[in-house]
Protein backbone atom coordinates (compact mmCIF):
# COMPACT_ATOMS: atom_id res chain seq x y z
CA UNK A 1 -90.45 35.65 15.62
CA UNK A 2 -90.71 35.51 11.60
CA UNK A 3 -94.29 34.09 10.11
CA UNK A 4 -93.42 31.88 7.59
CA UNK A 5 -96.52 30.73 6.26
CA UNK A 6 -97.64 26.91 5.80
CA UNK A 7 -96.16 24.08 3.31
CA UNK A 8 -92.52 25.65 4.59
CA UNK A 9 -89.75 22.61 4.90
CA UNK A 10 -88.24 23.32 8.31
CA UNK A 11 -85.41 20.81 8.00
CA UNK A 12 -84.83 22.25 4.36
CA UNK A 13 -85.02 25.72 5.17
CA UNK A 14 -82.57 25.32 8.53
CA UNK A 15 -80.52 22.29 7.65
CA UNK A 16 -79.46 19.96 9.98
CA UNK A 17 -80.17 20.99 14.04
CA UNK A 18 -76.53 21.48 13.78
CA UNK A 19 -76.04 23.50 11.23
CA UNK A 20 -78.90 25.89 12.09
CA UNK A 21 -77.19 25.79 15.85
CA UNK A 22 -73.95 26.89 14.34
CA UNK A 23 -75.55 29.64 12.02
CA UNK A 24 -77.20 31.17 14.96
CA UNK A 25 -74.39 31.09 17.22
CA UNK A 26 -71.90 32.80 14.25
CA UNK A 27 -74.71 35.07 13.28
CA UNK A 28 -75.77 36.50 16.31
CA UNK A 29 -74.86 34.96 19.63
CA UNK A 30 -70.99 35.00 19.17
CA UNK A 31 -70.17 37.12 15.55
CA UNK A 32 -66.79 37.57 14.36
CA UNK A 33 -64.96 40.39 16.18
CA UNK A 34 -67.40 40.29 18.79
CA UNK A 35 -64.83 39.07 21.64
CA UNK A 36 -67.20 36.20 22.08
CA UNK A 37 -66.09 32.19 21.27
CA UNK A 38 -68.88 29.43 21.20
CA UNK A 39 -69.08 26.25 21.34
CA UNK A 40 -71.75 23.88 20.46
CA UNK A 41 -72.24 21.37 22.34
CA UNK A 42 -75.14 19.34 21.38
CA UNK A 43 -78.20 19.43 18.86
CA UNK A 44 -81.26 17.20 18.39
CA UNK A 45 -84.57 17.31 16.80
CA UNK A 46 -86.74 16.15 19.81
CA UNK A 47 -89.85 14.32 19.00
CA UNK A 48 -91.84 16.80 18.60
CA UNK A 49 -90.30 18.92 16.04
CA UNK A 50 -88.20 21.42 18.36
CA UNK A 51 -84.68 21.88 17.64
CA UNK A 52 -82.77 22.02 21.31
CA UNK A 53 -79.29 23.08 21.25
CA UNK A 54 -76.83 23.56 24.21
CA UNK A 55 -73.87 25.84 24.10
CA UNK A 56 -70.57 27.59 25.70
CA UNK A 57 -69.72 30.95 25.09
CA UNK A 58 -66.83 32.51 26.26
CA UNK A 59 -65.57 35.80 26.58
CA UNK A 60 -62.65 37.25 25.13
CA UNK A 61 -59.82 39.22 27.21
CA UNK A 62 -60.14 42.71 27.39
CA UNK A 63 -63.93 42.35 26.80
CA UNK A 64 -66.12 43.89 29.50
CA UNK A 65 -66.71 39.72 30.92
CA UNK A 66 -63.10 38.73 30.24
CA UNK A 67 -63.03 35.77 31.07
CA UNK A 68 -66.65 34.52 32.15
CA UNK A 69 -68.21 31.78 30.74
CA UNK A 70 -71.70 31.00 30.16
CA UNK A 71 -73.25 27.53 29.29
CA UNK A 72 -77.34 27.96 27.53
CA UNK A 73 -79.50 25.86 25.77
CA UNK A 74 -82.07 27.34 23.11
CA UNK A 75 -84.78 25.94 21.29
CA UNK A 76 -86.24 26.81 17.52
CA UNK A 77 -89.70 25.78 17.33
CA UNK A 78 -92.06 25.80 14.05
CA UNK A 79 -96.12 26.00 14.02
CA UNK A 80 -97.32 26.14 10.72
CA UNK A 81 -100.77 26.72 11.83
């Protein structure tokens, strides 16, 4: 959780709900060299300002969950009050 004060842009600061899926999921859900692949599978702005996102990691061979996969959906929500 980051406070990020009022008059902040969401949609300028985050881009796209894709591109701020993507950016999570190669920052920190699946880095490089981490024996973790995802996918993203869908993004949307819902109507009330959340960004929903559904994705498929899998895991690497010769990774402690070779071979596992595990479908999720996260959510990046913004109250500027």
């Amino acid at each position: 959780r980051t406070n990020l004060g009022q008059g902040v842009d969401l949609d300028a600061l985050l881009g796209t709900p894709a591109e701020a899926a993507q950016r999570l999921l190669d920052s920190s859900i699946a880095p490089a060299n981490s024996g973790k692949m995802a996918t993203l599978n869908s993004a949307e702005k819902r109507a009330d300002g959340v960004v929903q996102f559904d994705y498929t990691v899998r895991f690497a061979e010769g990774s402690p969950m070779a071979g596992r996969v595990i479908k999720n959906q996260a959510c990046v929500a913004y109250n500027p009050a």
